[in-house]
C-alpha atoms as a PDB file:
ATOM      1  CA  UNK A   1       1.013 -51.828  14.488  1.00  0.00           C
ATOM      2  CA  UNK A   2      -1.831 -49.156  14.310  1.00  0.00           C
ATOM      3  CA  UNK A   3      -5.129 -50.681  13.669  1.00  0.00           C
ATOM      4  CA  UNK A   4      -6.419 -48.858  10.187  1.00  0.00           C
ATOM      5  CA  UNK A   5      -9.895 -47.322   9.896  1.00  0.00           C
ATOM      6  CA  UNK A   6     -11.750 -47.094   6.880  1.00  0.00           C
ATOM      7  CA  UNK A   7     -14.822 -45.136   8.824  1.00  0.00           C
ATOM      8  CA  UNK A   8     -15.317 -41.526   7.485  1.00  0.00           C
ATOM      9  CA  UNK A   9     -16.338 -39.755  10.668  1.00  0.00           C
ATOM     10  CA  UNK A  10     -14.487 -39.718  14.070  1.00  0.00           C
ATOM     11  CA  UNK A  11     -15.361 -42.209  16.684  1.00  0.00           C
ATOM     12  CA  UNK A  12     -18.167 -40.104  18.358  1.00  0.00           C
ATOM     13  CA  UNK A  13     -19.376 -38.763  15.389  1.00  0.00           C
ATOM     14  CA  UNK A  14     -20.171 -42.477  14.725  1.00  0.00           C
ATOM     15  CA  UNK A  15     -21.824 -42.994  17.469  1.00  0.00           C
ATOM     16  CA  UNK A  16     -24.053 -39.892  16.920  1.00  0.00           C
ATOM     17  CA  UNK A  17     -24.679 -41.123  13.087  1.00  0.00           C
ATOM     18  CA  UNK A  18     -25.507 -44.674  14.237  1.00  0.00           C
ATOM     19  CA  UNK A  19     -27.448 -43.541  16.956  1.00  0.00           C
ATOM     20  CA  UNK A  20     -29.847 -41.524  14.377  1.00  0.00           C
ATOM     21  CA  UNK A  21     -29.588 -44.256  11.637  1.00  0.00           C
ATOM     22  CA  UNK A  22     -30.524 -46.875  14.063  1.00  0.00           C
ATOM     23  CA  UNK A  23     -27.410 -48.881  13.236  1.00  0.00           C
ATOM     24  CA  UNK A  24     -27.756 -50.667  16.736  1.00  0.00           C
ATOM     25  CA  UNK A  25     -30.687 -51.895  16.075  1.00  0.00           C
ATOM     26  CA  UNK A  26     -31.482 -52.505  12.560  1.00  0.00           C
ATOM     27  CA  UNK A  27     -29.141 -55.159  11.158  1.00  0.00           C
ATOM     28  CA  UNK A  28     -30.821 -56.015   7.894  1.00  0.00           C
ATOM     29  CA  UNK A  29     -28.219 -54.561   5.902  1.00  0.00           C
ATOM     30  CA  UNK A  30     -25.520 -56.368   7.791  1.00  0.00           C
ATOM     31  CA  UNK A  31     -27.405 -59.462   7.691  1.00  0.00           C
ATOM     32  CA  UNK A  32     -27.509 -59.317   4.132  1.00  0.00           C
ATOM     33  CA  UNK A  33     -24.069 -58.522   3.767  1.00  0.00           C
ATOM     34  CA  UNK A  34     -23.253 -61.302   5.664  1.00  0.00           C
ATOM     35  CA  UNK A  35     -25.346 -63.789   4.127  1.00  0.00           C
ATOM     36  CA  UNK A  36     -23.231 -62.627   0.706  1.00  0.00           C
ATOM     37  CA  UNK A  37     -20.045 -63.830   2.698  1.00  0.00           C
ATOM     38  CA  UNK A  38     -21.399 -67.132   4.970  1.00  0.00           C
ATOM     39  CA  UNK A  39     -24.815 -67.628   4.267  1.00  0.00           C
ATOM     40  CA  UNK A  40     -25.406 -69.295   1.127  1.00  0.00           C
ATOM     41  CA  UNK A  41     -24.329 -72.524  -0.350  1.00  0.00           C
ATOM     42  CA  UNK A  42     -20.427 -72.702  -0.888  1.00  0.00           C
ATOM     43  CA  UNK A  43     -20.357 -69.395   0.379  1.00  0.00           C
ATOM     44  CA  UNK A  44     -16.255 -68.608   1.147  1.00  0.00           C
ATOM     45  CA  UNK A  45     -16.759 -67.402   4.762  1.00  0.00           C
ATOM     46  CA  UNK A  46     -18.074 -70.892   5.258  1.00  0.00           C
ATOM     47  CA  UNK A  47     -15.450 -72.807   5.814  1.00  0.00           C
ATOM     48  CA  UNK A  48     -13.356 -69.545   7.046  1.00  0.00           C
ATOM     49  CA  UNK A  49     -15.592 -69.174   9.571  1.00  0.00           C
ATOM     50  CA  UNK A  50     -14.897 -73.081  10.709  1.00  0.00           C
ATOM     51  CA  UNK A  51     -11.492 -73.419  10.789  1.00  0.00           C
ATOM     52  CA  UNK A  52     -10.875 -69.789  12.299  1.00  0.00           C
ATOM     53  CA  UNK A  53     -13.192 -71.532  15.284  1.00  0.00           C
ATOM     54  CA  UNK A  54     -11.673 -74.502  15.452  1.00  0.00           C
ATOM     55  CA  UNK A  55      -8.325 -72.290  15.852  1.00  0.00           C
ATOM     56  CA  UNK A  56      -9.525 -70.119  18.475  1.00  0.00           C
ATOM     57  CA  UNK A  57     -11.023 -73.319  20.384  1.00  0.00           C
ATOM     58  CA  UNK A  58     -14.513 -72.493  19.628  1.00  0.00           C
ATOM     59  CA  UNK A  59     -15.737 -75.256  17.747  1.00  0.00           C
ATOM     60  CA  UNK A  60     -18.051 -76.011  20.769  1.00  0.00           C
ATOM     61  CA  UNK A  61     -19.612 -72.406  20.248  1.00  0.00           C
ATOM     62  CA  UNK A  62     -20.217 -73.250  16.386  1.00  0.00           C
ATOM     63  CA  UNK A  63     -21.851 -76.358  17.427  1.00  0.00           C
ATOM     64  CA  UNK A  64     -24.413 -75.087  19.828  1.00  0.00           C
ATOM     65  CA  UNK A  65     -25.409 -72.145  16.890  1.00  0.00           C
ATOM     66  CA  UNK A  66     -25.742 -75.396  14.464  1.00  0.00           C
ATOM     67  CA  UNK A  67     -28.115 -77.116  16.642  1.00  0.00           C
ATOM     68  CA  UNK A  68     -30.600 -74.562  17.767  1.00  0.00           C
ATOM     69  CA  UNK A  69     -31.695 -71.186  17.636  1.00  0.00           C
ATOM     70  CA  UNK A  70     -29.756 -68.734  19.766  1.00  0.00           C
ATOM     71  CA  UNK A  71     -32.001 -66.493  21.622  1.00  0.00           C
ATOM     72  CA  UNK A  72     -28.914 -64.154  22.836  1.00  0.00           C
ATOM     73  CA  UNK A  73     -26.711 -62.454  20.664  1.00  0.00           C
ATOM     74  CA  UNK A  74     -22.732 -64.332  20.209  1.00  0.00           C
ATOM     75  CA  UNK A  75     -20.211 -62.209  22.226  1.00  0.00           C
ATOM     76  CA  UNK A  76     -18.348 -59.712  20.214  1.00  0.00           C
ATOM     77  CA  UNK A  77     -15.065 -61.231  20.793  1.00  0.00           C
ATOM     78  CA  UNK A  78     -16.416 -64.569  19.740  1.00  0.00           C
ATOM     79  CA  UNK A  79     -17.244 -62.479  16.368  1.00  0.00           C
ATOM     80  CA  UNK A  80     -13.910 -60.805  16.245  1.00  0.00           C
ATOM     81  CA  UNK A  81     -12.214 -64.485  16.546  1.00  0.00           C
ATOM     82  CA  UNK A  82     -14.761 -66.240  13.496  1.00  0.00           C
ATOM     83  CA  UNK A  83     -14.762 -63.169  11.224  1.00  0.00           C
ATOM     84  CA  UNK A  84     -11.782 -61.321  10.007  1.00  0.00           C
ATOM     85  CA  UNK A  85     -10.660 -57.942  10.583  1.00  0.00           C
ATOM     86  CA  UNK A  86     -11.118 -57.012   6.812  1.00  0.00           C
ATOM     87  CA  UNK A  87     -14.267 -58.669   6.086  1.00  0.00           C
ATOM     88  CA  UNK A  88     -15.787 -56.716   8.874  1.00  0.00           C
ATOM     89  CA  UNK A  89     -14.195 -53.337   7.614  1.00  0.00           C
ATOM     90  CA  UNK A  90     -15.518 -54.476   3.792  1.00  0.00           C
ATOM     91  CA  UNK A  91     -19.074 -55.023   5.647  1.00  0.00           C
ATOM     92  CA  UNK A  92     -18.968 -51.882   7.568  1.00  0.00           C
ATOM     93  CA  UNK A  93     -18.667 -50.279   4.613  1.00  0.00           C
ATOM     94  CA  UNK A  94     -20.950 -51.646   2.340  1.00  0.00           C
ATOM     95  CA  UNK A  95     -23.722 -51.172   4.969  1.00  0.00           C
ATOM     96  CA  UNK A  96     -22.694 -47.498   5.879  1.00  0.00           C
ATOM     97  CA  UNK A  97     -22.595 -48.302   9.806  1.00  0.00           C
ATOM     98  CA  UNK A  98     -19.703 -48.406  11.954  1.00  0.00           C
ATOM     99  CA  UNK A  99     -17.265 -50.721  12.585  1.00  0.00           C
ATOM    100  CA  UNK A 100     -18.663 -51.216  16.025  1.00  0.00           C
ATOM    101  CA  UNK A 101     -21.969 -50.771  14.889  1.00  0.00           C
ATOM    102  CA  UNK A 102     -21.095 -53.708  12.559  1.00  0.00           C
ATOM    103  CA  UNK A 103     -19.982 -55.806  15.206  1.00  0.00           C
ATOM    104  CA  UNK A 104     -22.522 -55.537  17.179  1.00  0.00           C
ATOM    105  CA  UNK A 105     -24.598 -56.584  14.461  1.00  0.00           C
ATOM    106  CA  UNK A 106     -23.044 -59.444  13.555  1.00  0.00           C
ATOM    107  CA  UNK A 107     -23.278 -61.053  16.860  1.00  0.00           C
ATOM    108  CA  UNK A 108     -26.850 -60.395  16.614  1.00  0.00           C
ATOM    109  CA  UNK A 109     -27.266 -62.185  13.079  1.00  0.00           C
ATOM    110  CA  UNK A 110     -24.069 -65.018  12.955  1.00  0.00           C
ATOM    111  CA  UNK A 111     -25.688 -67.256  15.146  1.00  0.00           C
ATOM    112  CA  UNK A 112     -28.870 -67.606  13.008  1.00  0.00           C
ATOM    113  CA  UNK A 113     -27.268 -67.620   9.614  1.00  0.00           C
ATOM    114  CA  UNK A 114     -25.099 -70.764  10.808  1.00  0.00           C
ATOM    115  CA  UNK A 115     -27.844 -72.229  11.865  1.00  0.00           C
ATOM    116  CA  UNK A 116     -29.779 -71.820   8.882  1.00  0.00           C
ATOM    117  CA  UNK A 117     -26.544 -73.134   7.159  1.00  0.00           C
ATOM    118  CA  UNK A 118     -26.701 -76.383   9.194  1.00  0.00           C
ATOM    119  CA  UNK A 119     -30.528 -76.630   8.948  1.00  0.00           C
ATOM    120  CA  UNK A 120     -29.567 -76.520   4.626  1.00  0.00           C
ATOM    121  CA  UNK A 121     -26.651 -79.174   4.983  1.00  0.00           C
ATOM    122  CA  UNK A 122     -29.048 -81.098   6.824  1.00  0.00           C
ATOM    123  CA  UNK A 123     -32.015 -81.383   4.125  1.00  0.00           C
ATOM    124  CA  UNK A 124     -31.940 -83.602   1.061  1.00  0.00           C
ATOM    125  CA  UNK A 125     -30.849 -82.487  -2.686  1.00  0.00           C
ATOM    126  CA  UNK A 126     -32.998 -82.433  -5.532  1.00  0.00           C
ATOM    127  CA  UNK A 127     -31.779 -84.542  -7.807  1.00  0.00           C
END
């Protein structure tokens, strides 16, 4: 099967527009996209996320994100395992970047967000 595209320029022309857009380097859009889809509370990439780990055998990788900080970004094929193909089209997308733009940024902002959604579980409800 063909993998489908939903970019609107041709691969180098998207690496020309990211290049001038910064899309390499300035994930704030994808972070917030992301954060729409994993990280907040009940979120449905949540538990998506977990079990396509625990498929892949990553559950180790999900664990070290949970308990600290990670000062490197996740591998890209790490992010390609966790996050489906058509949630990273939909994020693509919505943030304007390309698809490999928008991988890239993920594995710079995944690690953090499940941490932060640890760091949440972790701290007592108001009641």
């Amino acid at each position: 099967m063909t993998a489908s595209r939903e970019d609107n320029l041709p691969t180098g022309l998207n690496t020309v527009a990211d290049f001038l857009t910064g899309a390499p380097t300035d994930h704030s859009g994808i972070a917030s996209a992301v954060s729409e889809y994993a990280g907040k509370e009940n979120a449905p990439g949540i538990p998506e996320i977990r079990r396509r780990a625990h498929e892949a055998g990553l559950d180790g990788v999900l664990l070290g994100w949970r308990q600290e900080i990670s000062k490197q970004p996740a591998d890209e094929t790490v992010i390609k395992k966790l996050i489906p193909e058509d949630i990273i089209q939909k994020i693509s997308k919505e943030t304007g970047v390309s698809v490999p733009a928008t991988v890239t940024g993920l594995a710079q902002v995944l690690p953090g967000i499940v941490y932060r959604n640890a760091q949440r579980e972790h701290q007592p409800r108001n009641r």
